[in-house]
N, C-alpha and C. Protein backbone atom coordinates (compact mmCIF):
# COMPACT_ATOMS: atom_id res chain seq x y z
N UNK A 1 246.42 66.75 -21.41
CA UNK A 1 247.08 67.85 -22.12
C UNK A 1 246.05 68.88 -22.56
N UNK A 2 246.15 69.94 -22.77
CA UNK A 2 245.19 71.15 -22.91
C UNK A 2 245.08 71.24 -24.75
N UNK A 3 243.92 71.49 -24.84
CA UNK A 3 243.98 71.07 -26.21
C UNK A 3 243.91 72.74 -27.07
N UNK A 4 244.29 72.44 -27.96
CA UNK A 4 244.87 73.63 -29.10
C UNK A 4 243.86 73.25 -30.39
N UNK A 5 243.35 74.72 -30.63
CA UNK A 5 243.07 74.97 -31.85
C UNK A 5 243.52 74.68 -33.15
N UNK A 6 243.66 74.21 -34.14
CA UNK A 6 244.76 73.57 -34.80
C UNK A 6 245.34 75.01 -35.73
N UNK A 7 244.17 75.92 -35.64
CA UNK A 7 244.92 77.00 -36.73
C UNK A 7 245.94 78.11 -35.62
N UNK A 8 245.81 78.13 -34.51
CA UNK A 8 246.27 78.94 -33.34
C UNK A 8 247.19 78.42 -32.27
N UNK A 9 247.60 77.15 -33.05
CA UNK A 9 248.63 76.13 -32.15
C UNK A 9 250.23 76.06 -32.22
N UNK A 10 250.70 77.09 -30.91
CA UNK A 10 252.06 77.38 -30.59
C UNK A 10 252.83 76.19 -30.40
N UNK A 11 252.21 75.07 -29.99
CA UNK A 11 252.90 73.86 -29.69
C UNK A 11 252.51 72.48 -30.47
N UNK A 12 253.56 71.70 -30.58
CA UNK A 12 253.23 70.57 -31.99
C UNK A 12 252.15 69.68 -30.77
N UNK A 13 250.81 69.07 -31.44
CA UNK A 13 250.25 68.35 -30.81
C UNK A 13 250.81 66.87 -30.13
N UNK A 14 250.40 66.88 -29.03
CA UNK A 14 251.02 65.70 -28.70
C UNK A 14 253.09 66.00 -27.81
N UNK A 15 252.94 67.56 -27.63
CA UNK A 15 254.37 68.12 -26.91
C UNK A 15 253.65 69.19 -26.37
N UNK A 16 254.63 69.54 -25.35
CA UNK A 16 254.39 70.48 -24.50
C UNK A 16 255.23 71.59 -24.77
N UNK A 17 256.27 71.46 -25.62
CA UNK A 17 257.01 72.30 -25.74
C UNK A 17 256.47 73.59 -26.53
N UNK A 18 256.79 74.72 -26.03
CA UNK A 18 255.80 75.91 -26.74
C UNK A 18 257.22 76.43 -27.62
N UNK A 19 258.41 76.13 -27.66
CA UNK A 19 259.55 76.65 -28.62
C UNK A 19 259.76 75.43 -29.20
N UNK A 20 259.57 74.40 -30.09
CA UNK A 20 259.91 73.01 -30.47
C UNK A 20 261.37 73.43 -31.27
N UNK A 21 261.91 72.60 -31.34
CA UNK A 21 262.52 72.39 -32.55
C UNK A 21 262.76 72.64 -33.82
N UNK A 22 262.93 73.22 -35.16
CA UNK A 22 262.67 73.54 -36.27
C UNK A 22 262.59 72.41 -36.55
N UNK A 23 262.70 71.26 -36.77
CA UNK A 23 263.00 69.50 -37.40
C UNK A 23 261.88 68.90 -36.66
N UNK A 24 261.25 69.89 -35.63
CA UNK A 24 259.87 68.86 -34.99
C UNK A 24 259.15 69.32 -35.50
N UNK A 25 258.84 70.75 -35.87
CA UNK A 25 257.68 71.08 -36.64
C UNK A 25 257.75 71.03 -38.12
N UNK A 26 258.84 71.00 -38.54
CA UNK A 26 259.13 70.58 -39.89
C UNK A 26 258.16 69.07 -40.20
N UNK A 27 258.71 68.22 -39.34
CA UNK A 27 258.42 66.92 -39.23
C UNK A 27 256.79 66.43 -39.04
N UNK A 28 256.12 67.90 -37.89
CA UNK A 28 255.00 67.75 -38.25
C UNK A 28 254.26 67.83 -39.25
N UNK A 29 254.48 68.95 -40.07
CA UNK A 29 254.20 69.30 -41.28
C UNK A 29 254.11 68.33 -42.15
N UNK A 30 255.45 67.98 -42.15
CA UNK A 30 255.34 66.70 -43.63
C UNK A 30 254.35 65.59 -43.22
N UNK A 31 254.06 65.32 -41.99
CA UNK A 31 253.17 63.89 -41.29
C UNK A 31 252.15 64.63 -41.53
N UNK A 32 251.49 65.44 -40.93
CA UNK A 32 249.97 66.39 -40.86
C UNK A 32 250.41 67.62 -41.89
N UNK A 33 250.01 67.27 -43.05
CA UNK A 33 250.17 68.34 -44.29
C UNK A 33 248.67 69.04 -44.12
N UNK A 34 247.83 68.33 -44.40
CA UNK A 34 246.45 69.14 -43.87
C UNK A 34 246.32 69.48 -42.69
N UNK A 35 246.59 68.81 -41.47
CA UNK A 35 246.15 69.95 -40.71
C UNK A 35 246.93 70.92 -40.37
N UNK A 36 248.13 70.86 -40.84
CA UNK A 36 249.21 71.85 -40.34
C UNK A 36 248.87 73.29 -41.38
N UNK A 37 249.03 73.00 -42.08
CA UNK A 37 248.89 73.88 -43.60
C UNK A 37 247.14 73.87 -44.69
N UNK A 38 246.51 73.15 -44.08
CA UNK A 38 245.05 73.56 -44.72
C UNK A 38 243.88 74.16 -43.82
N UNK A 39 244.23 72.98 -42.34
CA UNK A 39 243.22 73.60 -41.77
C UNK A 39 243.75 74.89 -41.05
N UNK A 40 245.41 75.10 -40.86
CA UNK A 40 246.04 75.87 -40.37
C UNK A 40 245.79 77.58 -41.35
N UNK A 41 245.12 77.30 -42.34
CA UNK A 41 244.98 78.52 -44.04
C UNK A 41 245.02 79.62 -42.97
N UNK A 42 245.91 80.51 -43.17
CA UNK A 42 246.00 81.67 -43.21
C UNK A 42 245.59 82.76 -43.59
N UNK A 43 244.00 82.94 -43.39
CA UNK A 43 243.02 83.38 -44.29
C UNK A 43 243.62 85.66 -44.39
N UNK A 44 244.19 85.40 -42.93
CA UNK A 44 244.38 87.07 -43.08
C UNK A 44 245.45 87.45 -43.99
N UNK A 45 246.72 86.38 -43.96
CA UNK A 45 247.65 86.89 -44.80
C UNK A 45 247.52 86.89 -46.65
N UNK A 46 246.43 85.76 -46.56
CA UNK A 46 245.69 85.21 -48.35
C UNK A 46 245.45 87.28 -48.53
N UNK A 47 244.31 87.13 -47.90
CA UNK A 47 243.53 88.53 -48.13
C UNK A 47 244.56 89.58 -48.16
N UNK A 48 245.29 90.06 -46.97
CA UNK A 48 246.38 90.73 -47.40
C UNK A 48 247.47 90.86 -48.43
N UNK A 49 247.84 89.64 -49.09
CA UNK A 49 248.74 89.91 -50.00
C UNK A 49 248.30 89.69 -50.65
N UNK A 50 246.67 89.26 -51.45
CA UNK A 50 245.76 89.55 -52.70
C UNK A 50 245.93 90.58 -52.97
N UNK A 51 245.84 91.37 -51.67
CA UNK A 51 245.39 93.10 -51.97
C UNK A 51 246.67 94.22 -52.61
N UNK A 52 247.75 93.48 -52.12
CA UNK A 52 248.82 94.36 -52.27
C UNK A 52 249.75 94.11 -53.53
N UNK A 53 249.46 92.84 -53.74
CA UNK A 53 250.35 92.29 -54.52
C UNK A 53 249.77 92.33 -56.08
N UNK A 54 248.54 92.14 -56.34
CA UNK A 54 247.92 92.02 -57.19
C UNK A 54 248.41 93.17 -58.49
N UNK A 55 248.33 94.69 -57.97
CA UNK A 55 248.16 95.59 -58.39
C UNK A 55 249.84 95.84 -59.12
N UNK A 56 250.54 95.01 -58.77
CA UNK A 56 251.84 94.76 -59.19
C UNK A 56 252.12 94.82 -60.94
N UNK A 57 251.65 93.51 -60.46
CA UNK A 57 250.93 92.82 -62.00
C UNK A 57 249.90 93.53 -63.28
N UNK A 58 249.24 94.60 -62.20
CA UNK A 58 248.40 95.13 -63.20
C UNK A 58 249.49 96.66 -63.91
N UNK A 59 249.75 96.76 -62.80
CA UNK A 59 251.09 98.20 -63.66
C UNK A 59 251.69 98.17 -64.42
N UNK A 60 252.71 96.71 -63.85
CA UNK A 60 253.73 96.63 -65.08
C UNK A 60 253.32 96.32 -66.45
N UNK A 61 251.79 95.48 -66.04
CA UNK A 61 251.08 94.45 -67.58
C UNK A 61 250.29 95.74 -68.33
N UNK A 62 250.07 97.36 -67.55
CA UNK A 62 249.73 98.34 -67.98
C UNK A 62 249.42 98.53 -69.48
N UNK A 63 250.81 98.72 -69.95
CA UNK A 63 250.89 99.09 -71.58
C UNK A 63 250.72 98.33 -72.28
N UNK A 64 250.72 96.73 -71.88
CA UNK A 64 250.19 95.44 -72.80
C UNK A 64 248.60 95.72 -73.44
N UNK A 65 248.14 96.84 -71.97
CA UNK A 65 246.34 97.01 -72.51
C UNK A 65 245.70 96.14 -71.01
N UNK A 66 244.52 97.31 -71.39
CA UNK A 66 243.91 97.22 -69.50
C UNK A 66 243.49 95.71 -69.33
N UNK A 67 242.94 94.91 -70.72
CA UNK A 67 242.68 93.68 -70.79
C UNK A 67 243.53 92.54 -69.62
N UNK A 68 244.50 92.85 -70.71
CA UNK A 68 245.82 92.00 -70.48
C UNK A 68 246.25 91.84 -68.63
N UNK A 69 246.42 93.42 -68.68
CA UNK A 69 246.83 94.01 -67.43
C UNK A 69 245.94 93.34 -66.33
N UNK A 70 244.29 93.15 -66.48
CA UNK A 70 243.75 92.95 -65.56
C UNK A 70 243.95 91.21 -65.37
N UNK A 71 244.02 90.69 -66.70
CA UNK A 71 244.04 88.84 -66.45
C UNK A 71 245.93 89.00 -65.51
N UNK A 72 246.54 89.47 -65.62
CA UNK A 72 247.57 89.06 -64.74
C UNK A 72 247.32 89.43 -63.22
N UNK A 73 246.57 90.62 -63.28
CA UNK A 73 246.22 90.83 -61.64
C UNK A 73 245.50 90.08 -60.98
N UNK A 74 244.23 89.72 -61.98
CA UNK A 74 243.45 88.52 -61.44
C UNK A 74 244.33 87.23 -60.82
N UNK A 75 245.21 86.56 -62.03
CA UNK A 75 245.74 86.02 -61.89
C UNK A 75 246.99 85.56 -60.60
N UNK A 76 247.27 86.75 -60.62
CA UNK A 76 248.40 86.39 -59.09
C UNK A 76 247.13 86.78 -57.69
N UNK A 77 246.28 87.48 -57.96
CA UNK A 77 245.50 87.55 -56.74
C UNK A 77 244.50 85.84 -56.52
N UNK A 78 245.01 84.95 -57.36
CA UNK A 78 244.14 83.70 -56.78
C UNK A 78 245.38 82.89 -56.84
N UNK A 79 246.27 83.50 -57.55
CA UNK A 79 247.65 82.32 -56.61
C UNK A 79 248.08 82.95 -55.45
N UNK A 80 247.47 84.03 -55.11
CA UNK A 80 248.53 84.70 -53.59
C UNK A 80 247.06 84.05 -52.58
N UNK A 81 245.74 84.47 -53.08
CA UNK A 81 244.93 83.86 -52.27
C UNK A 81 245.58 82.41 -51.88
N UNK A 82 245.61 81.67 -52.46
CA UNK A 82 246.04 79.87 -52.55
C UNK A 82 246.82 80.03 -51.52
N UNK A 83 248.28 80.64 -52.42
CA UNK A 83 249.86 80.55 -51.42
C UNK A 83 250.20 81.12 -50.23
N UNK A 84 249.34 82.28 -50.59
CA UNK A 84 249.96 83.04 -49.08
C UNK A 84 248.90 82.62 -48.11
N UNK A 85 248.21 81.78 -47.92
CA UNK A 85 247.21 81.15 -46.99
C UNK A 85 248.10 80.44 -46.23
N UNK A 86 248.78 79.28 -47.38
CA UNK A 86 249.36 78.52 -46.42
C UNK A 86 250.90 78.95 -46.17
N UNK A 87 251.49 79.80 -47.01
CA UNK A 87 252.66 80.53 -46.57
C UNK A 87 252.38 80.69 -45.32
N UNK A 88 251.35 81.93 -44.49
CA UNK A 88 250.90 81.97 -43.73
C UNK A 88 250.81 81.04 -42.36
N UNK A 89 250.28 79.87 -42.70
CA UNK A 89 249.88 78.60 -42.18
C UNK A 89 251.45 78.84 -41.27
N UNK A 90 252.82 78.39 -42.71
CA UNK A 90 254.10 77.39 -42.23
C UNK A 90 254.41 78.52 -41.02
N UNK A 91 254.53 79.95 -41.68
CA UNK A 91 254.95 81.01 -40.76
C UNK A 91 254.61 81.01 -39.19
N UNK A 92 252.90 80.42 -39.39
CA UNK A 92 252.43 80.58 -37.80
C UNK A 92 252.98 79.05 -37.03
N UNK A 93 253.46 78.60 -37.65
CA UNK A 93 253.38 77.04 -37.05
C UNK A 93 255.12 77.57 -36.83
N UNK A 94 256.08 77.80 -37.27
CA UNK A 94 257.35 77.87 -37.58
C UNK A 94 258.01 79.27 -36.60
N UNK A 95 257.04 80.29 -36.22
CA UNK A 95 257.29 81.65 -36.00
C UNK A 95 258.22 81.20 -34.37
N UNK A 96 257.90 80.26 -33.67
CA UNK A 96 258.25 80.37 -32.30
C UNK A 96 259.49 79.24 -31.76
N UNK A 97 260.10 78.54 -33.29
CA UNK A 97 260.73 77.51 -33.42
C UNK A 97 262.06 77.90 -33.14
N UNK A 98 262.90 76.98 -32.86
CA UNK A 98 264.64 77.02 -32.63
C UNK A 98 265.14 76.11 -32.63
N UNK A 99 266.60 76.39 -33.38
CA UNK A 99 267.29 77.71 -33.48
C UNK A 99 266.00 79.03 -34.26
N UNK A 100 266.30 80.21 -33.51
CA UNK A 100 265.76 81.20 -34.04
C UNK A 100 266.12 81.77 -35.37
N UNK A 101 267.08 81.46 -35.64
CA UNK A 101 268.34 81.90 -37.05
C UNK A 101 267.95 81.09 -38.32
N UNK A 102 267.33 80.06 -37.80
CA UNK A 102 267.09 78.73 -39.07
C UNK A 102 265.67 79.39 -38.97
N UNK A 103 264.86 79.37 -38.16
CA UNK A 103 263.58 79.59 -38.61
C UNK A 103 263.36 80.90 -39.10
N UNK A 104 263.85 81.98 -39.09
CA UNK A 104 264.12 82.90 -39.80
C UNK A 104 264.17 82.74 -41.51
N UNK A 105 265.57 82.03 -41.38
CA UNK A 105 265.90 81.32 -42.53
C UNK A 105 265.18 80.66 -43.63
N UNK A 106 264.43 79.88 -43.00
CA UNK A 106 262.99 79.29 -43.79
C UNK A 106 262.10 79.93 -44.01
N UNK A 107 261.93 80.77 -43.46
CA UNK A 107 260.37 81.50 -43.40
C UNK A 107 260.12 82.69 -44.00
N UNK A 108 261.67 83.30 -43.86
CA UNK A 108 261.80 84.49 -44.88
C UNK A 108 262.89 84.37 -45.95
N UNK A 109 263.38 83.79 -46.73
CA UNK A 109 264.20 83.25 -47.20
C UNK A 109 263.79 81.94 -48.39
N UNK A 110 264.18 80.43 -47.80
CA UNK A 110 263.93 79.10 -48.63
C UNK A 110 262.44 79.12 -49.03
N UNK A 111 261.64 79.31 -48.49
CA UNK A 111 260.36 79.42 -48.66
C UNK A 111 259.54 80.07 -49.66
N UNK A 112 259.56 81.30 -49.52
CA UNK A 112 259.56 82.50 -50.11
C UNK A 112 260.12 82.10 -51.53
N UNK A 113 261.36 81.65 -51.93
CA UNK A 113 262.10 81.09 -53.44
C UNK A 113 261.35 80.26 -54.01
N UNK A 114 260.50 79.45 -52.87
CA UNK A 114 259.81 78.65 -53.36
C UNK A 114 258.70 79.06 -54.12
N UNK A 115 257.90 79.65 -53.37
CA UNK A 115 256.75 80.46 -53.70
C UNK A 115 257.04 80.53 -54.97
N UNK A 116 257.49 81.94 -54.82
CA UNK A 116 258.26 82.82 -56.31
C UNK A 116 258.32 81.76 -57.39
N UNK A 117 259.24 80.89 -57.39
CA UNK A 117 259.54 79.88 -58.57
C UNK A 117 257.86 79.38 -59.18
N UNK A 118 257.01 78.93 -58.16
CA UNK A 118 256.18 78.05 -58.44
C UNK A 118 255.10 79.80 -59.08
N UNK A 119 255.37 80.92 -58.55
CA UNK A 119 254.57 81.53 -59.33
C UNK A 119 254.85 81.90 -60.48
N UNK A 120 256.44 82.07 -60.82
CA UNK A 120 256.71 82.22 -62.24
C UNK A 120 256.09 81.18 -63.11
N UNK A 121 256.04 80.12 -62.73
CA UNK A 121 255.61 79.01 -63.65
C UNK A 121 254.47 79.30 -63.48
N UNK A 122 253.06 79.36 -62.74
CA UNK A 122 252.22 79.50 -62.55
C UNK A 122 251.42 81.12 -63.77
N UNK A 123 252.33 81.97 -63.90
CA UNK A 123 252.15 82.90 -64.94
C UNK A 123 252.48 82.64 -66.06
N UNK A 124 253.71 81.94 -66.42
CA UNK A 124 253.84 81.67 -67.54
C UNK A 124 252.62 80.73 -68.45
N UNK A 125 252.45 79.66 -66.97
CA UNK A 125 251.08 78.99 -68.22
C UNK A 125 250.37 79.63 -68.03
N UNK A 126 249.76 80.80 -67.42
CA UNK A 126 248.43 81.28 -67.68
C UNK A 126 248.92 82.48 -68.64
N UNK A 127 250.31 82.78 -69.51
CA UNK A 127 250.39 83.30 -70.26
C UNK A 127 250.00 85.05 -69.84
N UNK A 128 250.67 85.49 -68.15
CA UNK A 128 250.75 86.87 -68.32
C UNK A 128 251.18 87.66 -68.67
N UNK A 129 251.01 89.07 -69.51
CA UNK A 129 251.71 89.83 -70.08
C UNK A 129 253.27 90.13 -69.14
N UNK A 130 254.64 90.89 -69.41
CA UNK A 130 255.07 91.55 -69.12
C UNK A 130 255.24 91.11 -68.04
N UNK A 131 255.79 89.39 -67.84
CA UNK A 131 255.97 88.56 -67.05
C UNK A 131 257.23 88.69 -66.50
N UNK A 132 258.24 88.86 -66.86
CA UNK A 132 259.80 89.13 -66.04
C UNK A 132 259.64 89.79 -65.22
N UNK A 133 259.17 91.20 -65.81
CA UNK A 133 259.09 92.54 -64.76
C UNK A 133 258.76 92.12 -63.52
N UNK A 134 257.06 91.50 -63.65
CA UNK A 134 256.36 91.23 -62.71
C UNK A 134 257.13 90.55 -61.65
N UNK A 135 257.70 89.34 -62.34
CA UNK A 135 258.11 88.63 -61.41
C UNK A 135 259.59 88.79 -60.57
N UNK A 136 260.29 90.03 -61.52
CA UNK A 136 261.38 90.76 -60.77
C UNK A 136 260.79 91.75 -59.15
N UNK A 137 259.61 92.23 -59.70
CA UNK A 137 259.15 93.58 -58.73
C UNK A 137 258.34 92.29 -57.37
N UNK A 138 257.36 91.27 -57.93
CA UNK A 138 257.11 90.54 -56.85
C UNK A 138 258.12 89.47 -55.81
N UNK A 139 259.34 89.35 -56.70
CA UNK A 139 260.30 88.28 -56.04
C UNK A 139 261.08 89.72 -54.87
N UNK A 140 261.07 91.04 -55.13
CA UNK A 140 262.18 91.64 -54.15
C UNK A 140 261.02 92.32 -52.96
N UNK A 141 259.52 92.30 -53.42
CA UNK A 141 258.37 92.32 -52.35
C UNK A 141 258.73 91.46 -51.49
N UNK A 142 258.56 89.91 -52.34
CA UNK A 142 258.45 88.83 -51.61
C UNK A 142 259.34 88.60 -50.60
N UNK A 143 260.39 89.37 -50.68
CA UNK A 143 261.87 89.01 -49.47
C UNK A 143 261.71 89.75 -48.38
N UNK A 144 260.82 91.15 -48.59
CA UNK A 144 261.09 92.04 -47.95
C UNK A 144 259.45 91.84 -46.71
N UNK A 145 258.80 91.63 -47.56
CA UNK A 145 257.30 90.91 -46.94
C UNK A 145 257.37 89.89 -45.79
N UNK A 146 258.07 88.94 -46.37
CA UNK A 146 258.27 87.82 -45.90
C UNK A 146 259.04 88.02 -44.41
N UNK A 147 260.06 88.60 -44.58
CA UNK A 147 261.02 89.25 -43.02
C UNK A 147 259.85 90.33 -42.48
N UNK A 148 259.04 90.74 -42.57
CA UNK A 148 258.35 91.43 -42.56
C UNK A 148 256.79 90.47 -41.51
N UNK A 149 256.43 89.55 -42.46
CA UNK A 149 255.79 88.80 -41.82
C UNK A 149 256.17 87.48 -40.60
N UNK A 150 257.63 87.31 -40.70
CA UNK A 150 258.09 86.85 -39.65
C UNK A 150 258.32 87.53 -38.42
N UNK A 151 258.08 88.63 -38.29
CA UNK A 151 258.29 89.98 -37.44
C UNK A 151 257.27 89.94 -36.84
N UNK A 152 256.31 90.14 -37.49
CA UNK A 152 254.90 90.46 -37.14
C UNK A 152 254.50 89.10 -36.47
N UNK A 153 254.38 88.29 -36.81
CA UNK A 153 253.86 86.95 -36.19
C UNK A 153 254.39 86.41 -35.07
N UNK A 154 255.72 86.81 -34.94
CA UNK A 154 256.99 86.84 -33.72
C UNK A 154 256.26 87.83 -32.54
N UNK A 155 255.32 88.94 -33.18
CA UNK A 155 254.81 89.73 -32.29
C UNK A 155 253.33 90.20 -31.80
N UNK A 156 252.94 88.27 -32.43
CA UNK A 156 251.27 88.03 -32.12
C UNK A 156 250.53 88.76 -33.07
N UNK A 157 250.69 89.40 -34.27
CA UNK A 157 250.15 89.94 -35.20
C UNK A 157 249.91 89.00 -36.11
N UNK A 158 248.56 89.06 -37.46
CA UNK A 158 248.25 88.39 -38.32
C UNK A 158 248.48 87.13 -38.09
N UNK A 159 247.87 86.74 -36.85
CA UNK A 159 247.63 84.85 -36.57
C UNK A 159 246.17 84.90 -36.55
N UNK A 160 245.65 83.62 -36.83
CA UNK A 160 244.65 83.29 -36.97
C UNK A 160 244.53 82.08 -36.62
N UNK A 161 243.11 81.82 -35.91
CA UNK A 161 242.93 80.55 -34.88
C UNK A 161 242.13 81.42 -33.61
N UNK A 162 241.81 80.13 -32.83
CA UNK A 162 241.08 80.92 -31.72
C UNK A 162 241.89 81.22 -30.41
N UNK A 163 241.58 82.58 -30.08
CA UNK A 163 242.26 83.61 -29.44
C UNK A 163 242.83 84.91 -30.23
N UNK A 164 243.02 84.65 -31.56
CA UNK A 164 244.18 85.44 -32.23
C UNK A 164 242.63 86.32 -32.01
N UNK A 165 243.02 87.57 -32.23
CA UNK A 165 242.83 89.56 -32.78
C UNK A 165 242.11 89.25 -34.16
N UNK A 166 241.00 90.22 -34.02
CA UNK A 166 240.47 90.37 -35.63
C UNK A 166 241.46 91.10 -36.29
N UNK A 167 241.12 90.92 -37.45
CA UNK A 167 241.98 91.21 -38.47
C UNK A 167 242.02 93.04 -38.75
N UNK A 168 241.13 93.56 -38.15
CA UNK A 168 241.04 94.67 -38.55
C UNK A 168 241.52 95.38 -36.87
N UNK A 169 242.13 94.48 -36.19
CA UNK A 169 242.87 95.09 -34.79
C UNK A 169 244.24 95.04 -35.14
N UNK A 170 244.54 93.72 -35.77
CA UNK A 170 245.64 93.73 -36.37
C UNK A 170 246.45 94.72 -37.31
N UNK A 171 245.42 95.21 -38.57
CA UNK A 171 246.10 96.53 -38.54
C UNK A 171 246.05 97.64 -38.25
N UNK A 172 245.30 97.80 -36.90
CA UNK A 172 245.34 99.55 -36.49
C UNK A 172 246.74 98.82 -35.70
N UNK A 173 247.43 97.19 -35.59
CA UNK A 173 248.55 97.74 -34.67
C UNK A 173 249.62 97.91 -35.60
N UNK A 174 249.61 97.80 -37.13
CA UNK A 174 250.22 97.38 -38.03
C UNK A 174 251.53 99.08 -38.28
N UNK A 175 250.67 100.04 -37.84
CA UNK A 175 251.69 100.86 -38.31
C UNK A 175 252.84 100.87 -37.67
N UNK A 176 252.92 100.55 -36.23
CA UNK A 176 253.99 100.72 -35.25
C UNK A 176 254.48 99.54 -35.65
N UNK A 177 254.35 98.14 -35.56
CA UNK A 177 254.97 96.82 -36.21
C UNK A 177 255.63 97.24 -37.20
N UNK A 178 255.11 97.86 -38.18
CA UNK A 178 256.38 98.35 -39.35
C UNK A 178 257.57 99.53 -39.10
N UNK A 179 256.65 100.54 -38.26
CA UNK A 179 257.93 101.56 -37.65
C UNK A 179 259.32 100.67 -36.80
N UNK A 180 258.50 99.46 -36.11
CA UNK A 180 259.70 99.27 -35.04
C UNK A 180 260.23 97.85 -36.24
N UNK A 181 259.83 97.49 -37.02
CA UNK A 181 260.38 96.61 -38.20
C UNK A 181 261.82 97.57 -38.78
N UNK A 182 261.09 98.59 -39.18
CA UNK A 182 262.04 99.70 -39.87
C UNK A 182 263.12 100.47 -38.91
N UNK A 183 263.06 100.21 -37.80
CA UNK A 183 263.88 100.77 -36.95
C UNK A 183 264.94 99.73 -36.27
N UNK A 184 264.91 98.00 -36.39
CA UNK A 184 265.30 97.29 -35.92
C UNK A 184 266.76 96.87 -36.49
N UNK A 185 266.88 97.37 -37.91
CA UNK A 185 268.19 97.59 -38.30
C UNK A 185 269.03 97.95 -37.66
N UNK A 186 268.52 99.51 -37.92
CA UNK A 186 269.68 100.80 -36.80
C UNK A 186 269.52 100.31 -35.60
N UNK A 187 268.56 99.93 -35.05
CA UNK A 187 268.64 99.56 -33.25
C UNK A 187 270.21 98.69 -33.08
N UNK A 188 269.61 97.78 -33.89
CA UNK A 188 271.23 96.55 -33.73
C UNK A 188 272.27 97.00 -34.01
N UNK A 189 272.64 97.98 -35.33
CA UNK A 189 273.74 98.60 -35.87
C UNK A 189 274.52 99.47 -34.28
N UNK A 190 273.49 99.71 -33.64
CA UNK A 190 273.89 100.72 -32.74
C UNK A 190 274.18 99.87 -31.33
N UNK A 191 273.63 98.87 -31.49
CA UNK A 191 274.11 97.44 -30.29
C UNK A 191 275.49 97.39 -30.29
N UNK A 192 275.53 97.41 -31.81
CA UNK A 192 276.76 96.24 -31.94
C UNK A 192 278.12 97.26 -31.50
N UNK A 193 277.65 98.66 -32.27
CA UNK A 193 278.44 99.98 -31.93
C UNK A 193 278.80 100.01 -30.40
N UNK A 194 277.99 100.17 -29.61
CA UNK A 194 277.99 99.62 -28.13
C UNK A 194 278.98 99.13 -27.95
N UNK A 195 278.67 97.86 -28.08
CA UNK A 195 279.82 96.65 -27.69
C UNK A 195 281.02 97.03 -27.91
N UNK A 196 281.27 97.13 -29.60
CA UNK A 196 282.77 97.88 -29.83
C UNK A 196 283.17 98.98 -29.13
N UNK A 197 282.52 99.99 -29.03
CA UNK A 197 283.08 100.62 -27.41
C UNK A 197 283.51 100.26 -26.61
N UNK A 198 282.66 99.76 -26.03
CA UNK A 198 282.85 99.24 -24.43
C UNK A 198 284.17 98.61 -24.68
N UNK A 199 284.26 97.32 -25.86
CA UNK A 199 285.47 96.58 -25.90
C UNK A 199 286.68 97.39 -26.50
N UNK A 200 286.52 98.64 -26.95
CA UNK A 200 287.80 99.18 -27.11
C UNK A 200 287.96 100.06 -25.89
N UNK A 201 287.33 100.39 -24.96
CA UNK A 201 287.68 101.39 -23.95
C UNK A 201 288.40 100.61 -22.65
N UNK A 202 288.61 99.19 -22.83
CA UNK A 202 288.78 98.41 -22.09
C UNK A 202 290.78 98.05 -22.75
């Protein structure tokens, strides 16, 4: 069998199948938790949503005082480092799975709630200012990110492992990935319009 990188691996070790199952790679996961999800760390998406997300925290925690403001930014930028590594990880292991609808489902969706929950708690004990807000403005990021990063990874973007694109190729392709993200709505709206034509002209 041809052997796979473990952070860049389309197929569960030990199958040939390059679309598995959602319940086989699920299944791997829970058996190989480290290598699926540690050695699998998602180092581009950590760094990326340190960067974006952080500054969240520091706005809303603003008027608490720059102090304040900065321990909450710190703060979610070393739980997004942590989480979104291996968020990352499940995404790349999960991105090529079926049904396509369930892995969707998990990846941008159940997952994601998860996150969120474990970071509200995660702020509360570290006691960040102007904590609701935060965690209102990062939980409707987090949904929109998340479908966002299932997109992208669906389209060989922000993987990591050997073969994947440096990270800094990744986003000179990043603007069009979000144009045709942002356009994939109306594309379908206008599918579906299609169809109802066709089936009423009939």
């Amino acid at each position: 069998m041809q052997s796979h990188d473990p952070q860049f691996c389309d197929v569960i070790p030990g199958s040939a199948e390059e679309h598995p199952l959602v319940k086989d790679v699920l299944g791997h996961i829970w058996h190989h938790p480290y290598q699926a999800l540690v050695l699998g760390w998602n180092w581009k998406s950590a760094v990326v949503s340190a960067c974006y997300r952080a500054p969240v925290f520091f706005l809303v925690s603003l008027e608490q005082g720059i102090m304040l403001a900065l321990h909450g930014a710190a703060n979610d930028a070393l739980f997004n480092a942590l989480g979104a590594g291996v968020y990352g990880a499940f995404l790349q292991s999960i991105r090529k799975a079926r049904p396509a609808w369930l892995a969707s489902w998990l990846g941008a969706f159940a997952v994601p709630l998860v996150i969120q929950s474990l970071l509200f708690a995660y702020h509360r004990i570290t006691g960040t200012s102007s904590l609701h807000r935060g965690i209102v403005v990062s939980l409707v990021m987090s949904g929109i990110s998340a479908m966002f990063n299932m997109y992208a990874m669906r389209r060989g973007n922000m993987l990591v492992g050997k073969g994947s694109p440096s990270l800094w190729d990744d986003l000179r392709q990043l603007p069009r990935i979000i144009l045709d993200f942002l356009m994939s709505g109306p594309r379908q709206c206008a599918r579906w319009l299609k169809v109802d034509a066709q089936k009423s002209a009939f």
